[in-house]
Protein backbone atom coordinates (compact mmCIF):
# COMPACT_ATOMS: atom_id res chain seq x y z
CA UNK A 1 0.00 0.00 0.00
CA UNK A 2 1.67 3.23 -0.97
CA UNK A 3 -0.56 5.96 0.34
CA UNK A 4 -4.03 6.70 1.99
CA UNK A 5 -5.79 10.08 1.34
CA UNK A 6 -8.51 10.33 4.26
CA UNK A 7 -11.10 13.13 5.12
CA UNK A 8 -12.54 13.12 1.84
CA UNK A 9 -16.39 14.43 1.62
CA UNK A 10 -18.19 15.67 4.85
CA UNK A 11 -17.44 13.77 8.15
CA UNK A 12 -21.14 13.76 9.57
CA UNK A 13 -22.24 11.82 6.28
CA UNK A 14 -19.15 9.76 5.14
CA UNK A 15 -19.32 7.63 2.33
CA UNK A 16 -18.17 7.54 -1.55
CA UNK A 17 -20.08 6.06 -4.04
CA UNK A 18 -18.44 6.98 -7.10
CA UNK A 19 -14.77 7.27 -8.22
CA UNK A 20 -13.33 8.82 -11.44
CA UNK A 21 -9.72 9.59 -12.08
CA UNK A 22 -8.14 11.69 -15.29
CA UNK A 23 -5.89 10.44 -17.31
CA UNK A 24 -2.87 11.86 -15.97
CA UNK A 25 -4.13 9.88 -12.37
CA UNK A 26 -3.80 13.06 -10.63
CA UNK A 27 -7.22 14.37 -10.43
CA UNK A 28 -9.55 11.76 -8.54
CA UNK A 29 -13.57 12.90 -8.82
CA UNK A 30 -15.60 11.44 -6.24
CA UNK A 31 -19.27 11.15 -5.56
CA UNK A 32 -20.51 10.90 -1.88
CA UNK A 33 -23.41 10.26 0.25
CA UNK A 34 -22.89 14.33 1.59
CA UNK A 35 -24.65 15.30 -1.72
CA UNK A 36 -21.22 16.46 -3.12
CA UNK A 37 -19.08 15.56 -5.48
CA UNK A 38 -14.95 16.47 -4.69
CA UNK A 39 -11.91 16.88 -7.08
CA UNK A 40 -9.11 15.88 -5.36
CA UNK A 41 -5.74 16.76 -6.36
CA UNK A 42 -2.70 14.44 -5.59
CA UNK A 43 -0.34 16.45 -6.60
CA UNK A 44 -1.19 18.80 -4.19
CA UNK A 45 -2.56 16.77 -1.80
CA UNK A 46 -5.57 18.71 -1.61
CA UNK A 47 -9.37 18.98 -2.74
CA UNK A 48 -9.57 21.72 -5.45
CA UNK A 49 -13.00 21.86 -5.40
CA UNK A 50 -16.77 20.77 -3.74
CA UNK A 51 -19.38 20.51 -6.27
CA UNK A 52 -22.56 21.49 -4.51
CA UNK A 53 -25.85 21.63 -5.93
CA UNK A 54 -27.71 18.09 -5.62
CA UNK A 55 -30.16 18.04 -2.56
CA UNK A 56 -29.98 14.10 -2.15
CA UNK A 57 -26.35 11.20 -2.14
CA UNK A 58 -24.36 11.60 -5.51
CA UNK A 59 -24.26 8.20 -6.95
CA UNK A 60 -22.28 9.16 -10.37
CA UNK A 61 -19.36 11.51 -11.65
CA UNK A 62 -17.42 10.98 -14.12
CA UNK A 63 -15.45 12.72 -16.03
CA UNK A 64 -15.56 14.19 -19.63
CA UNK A 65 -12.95 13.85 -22.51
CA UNK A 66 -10.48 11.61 -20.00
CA UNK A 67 -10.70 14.24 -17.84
CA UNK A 68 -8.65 17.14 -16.64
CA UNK A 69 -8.70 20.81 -14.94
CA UNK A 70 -10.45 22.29 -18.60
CA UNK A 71 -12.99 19.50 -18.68
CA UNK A 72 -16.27 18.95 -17.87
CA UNK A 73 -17.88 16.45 -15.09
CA UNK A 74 -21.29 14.97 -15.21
CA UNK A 75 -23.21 13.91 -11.80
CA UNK A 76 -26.25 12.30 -11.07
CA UNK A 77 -27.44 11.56 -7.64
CA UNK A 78 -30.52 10.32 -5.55
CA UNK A 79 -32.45 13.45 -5.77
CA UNK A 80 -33.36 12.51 -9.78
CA UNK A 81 -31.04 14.80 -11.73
CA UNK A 82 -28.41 14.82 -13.47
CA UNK A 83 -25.90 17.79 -13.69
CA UNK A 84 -23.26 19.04 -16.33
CA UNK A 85 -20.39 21.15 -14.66
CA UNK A 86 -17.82 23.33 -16.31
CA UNK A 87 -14.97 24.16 -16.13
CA UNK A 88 -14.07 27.91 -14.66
CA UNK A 89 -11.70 30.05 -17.25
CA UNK A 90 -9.55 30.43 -14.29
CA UNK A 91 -8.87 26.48 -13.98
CA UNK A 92 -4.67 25.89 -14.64
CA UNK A 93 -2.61 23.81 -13.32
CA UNK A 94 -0.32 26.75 -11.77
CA UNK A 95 -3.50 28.51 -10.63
CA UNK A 96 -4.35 29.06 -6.57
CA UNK A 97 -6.74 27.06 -5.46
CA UNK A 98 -9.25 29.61 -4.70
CA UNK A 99 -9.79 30.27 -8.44
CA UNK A 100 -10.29 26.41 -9.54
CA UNK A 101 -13.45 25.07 -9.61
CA UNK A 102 -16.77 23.99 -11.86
CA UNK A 103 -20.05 25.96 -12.39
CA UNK A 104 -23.34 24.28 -13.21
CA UNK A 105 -24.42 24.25 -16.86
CA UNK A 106 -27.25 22.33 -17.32
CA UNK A 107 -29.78 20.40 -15.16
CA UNK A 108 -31.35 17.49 -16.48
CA UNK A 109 -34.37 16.25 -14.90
CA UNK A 110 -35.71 13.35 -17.71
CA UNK A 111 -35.82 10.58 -14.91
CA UNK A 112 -38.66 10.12 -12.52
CA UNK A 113 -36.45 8.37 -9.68
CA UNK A 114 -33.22 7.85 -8.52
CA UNK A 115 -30.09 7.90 -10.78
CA UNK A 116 -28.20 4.80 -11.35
CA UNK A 117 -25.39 5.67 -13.47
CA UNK A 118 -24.27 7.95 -16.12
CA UNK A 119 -21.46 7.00 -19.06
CA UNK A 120 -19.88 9.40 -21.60
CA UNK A 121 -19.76 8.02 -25.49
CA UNK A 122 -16.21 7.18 -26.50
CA UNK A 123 -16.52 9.99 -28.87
CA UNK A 124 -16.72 12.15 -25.29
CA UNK A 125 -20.03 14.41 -27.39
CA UNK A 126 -22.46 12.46 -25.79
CA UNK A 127 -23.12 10.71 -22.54
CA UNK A 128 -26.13 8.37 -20.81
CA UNK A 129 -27.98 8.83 -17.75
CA UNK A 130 -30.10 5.80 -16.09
CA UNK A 131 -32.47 5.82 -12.81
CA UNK A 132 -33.41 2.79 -10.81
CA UNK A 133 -36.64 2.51 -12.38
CA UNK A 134 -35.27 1.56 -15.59
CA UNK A 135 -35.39 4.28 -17.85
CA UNK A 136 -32.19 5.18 -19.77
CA UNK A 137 -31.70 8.15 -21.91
CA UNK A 138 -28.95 9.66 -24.39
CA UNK A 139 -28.15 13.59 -23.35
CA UNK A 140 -25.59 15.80 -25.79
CA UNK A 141 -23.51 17.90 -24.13
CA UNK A 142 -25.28 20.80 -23.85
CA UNK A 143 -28.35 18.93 -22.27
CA UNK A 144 -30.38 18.35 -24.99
CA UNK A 145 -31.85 14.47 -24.48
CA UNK A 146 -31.68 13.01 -27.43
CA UNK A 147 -32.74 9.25 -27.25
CA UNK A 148 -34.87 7.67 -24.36
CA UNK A 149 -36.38 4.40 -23.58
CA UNK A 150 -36.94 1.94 -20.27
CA UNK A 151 -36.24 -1.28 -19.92
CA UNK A 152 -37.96 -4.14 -17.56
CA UNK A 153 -35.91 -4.12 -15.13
CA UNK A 154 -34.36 -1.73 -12.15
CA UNK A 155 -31.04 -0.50 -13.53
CA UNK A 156 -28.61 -0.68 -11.26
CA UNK A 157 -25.18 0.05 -13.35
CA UNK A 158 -24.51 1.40 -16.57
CA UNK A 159 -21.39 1.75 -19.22
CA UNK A 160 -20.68 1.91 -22.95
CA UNK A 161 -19.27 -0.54 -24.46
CA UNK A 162 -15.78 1.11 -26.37
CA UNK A 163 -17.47 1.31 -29.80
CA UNK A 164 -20.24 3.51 -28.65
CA UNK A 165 -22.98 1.76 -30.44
CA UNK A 166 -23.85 -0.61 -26.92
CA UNK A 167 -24.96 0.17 -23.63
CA UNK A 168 -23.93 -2.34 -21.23
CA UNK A 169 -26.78 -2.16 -18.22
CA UNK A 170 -26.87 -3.99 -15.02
CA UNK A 171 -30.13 -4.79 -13.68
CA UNK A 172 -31.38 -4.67 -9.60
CA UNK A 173 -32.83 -8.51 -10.56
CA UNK A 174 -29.20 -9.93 -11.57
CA UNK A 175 -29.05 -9.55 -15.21
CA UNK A 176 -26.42 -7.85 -17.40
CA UNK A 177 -28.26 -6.44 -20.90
CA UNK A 178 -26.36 -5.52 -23.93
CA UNK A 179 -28.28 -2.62 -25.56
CA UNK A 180 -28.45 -1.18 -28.76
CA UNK A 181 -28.32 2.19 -28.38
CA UNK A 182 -29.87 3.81 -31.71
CA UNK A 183 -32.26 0.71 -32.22
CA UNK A 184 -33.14 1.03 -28.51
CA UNK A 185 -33.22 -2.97 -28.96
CA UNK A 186 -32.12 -5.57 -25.80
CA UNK A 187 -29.22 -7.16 -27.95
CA UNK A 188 -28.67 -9.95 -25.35
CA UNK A 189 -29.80 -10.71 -21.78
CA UNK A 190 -27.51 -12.47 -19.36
CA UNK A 191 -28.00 -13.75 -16.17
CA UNK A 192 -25.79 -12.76 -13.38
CA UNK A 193 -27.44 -13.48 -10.56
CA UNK A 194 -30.96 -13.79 -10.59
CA UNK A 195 -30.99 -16.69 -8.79
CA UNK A 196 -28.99 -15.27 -5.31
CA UNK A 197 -31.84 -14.32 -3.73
CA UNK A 198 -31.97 -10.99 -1.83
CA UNK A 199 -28.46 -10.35 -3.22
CA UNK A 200 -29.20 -10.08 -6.48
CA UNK A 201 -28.19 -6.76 -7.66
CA UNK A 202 -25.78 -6.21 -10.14
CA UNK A 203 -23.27 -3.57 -8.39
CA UNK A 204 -20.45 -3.87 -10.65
CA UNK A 205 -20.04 -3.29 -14.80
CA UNK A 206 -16.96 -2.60 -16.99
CA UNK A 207 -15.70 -3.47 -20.45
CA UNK A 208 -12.75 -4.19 -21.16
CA UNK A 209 -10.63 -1.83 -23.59
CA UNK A 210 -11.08 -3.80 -26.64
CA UNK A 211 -14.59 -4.60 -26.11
CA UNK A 212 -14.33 -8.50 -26.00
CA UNK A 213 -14.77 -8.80 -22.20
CA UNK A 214 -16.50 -7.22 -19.59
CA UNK A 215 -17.18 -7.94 -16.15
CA UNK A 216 -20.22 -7.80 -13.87
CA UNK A 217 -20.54 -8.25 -9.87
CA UNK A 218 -23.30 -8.89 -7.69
CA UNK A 219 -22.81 -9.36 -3.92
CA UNK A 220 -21.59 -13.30 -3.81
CA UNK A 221 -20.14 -13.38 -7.59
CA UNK A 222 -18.02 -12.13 -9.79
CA UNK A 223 -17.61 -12.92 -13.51
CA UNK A 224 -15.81 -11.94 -16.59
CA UNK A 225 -18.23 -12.31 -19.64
CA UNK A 226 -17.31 -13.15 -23.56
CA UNK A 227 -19.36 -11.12 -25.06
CA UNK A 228 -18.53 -12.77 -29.03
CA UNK A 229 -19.99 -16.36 -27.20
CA UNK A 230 -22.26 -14.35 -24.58
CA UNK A 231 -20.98 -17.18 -21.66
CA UNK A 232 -19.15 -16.72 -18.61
CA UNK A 233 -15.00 -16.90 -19.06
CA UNK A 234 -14.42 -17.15 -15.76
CA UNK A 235 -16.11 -16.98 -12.20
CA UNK A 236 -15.33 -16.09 -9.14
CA UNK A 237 -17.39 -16.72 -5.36
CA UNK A 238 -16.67 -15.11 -2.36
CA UNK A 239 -15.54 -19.12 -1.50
CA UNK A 240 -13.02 -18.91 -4.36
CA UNK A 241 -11.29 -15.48 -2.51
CA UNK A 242 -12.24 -14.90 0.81
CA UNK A 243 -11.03 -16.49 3.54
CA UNK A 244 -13.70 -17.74 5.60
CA UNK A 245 -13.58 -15.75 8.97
CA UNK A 246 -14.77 -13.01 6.75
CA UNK A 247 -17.19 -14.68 4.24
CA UNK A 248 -20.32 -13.55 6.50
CA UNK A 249 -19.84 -10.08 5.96
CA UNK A 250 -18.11 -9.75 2.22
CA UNK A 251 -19.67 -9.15 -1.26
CA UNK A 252 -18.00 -8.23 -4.29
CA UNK A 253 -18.80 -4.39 -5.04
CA UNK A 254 -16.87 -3.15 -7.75
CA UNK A 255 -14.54 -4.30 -10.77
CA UNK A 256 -12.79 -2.42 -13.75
CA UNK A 257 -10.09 -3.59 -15.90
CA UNK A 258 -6.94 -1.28 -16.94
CA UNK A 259 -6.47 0.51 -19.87
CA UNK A 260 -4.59 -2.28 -21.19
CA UNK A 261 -7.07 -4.47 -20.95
CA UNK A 262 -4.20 -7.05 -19.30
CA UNK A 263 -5.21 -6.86 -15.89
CA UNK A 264 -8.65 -5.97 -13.49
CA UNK A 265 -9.34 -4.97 -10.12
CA UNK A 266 -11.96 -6.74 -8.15
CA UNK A 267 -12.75 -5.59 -4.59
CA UNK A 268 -14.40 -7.80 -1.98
CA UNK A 269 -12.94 -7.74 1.34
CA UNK A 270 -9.94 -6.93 0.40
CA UNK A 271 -8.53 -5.66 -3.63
CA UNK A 272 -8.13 -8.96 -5.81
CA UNK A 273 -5.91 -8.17 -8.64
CA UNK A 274 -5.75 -10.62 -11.38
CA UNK A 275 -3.88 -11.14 -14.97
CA UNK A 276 -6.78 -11.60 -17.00
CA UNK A 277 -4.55 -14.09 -19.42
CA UNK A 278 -5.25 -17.03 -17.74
CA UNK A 279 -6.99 -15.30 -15.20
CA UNK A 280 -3.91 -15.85 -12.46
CA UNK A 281 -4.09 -13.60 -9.12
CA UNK A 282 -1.40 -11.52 -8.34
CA UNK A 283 -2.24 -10.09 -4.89
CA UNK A 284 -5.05 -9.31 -2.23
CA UNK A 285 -4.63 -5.81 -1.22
CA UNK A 286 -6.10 -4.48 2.50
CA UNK A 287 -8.68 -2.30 1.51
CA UNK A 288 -9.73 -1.29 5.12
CA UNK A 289 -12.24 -1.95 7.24
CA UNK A 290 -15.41 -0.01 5.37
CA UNK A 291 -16.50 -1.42 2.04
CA UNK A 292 -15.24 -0.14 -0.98
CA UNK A 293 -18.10 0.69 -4.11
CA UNK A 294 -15.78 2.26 -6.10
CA UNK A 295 -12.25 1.72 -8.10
CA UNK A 296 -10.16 2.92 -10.59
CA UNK A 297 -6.79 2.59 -12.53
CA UNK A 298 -4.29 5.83 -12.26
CA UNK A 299 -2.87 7.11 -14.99
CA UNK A 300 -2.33 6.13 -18.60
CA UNK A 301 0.00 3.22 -17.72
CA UNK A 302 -2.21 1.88 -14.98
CA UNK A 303 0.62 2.38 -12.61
CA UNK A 304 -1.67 2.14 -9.49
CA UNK A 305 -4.77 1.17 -8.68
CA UNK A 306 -6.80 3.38 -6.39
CA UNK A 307 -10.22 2.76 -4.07
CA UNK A 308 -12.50 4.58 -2.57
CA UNK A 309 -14.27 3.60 0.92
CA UNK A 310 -17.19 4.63 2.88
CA UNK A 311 -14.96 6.35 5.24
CA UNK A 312 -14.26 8.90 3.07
CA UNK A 313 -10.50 7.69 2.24
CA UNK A 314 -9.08 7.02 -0.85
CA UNK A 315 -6.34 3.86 -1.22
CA UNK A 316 -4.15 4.10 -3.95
CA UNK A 317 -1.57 0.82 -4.79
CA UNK A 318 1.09 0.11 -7.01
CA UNK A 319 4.38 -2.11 -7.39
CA UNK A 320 6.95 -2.10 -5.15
CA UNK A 321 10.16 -0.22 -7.31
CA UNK A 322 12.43 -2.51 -7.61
């Protein structure tokens, strides 16, 4: 473990939900269950700014165009909305901190219930929103929504698949769909865990950077899917990782693979890192004592891996230099 940033996000509702980094890993966006969303700064070791403005737990934020101090950030959050932030003129990397920051630009309010995720298109001109009663939507940049439809299920996740024509969506009733996004057609239906009862939801959703894979987690499973044969790959339990003192208490919460596509991240009780040729595990990281929901890869080499807890702290791993 190389570092712990703690005292993220307000201390009298602790919790993050949602974890974006830029591409240069320095900037980490968070989402928390204060209502906020943070950019934190590693560089600098500080938070550069609080975006304030949702009246109910952000559940999204990502970033726009890879992300970056001149880029915009999307939230949505519990209260139904969805928000588009931009960047202030006076945002530089030399700049005091008191001059960095995002303004609102749009409000969104298509969805009639709590957001579930939100993606940006590869082509970073559009993005999706999705609520928990399963209607999606397809939003330009300025607001506008462009495409909608609902599916039959809770969403729970969402995220594009890297061609931008699919929407991968995980369901609250343990499926993964592949969606179509212009035909607004269900391409293919999988079953994740429909059968774990009252753990059921699908919490976790990635692709991986050529498309081929992607992964999905639900509270007792995680699995990497081939999406050319639509079957499982591999599988994992919590019996397959957790050692059984702590198997009561565990669930799988969040995976993503790296920008290379060679390795992923899965987090449990602790952070499972795997090669995903021939699915091998390289280490079990302490990921403290709060459970994680979010996790990301730093920088455009993946040289760490970083997770964010519900007590407001941020973990970020990599290799020991030799």
């Amino acid at each position: 473990e190389s570092e712990t940033v703690e005292s993220l996000h307000s201390s009298t509702k602790p919790g993050i939900f949602s974890l974006d980094l830029d591409r240069s890993g320095d900037l980490a966006l968070t989402g928390g269950l204060d209502n906020h969303a943070e950019v934190y700064s590693r560089s600098r070791d500080q938070t550069l700014a609080t975006l304030k403005g949702h009246t109910k737990k952000v559940t999204a934020a990502v970033w726009v165009g890879g992300g970056g101090l001149d880029q915009r950030i999307i939230t949505g959050s519990a209260d139904k909305s969805v928000r588009i932030w931009a960047p202030k003129a006076g945002n530089a990397d030399d700049a005091n901190v008191r001059s960095i920051g995002w303004t609102k630009a749009s409000i969104i309010k298509h969805h009639a219930a709590e957001i579930a995720g939100v993606a940006v298109h590869p082509c970073n001109e559009y993005f999706a929103s999705a609520a928990v009663d399963g209607s999606w939507a397809i939003h330009s940049m300025d607001g506008t929504t462009l495409i909608a439809d609902t599916i039959d299920s809770p969403i729970s996740k969402i995220a594009f698949h890297p061609d931008g024509m699919f929407l991968g969506i995980g369901t609250g009733d343990g499926f993964a769909k592949i969606l179509d996004v212009k035909q607004k057609q269900v391409l293919a239906t999988l079953d994740v865990s429909s059968s774990n009862e009252g753990a059921a939801d699908v919490n976790g959703l990635h692709f991986s950077e050529n498309g081929y894979y992607f992964i999905t987690t639900s509270p007792r499973e995680a699995a990497v899917w081939d999406l050319r044969k639509q079957k499982k790959a591999h599988a994992w339990t919590l019996d397959d990782l957790v050692p059984e003192d702590s198997r009561e208490v565990a669930q799988f919460t969040a995976a993503r693979f790296d920008v290379s596509g060679k390795y992923l991240a899965l987090v449990a009780d602790r952070l499972y890192m795997f090669k995903v040729k021939g699915w091998s595990q390289l280490a079990a990281l302490p990921a403290g004592d709060l459970p994680v929901h979010a996790v990301a890869w730093s920088g455009e080499t993946s040289s760490a891996v970083v997770a964010a807890a519900m007590d407001n702290s941020l973990r970020y791993f990599s290799p020991a230099q030799e």
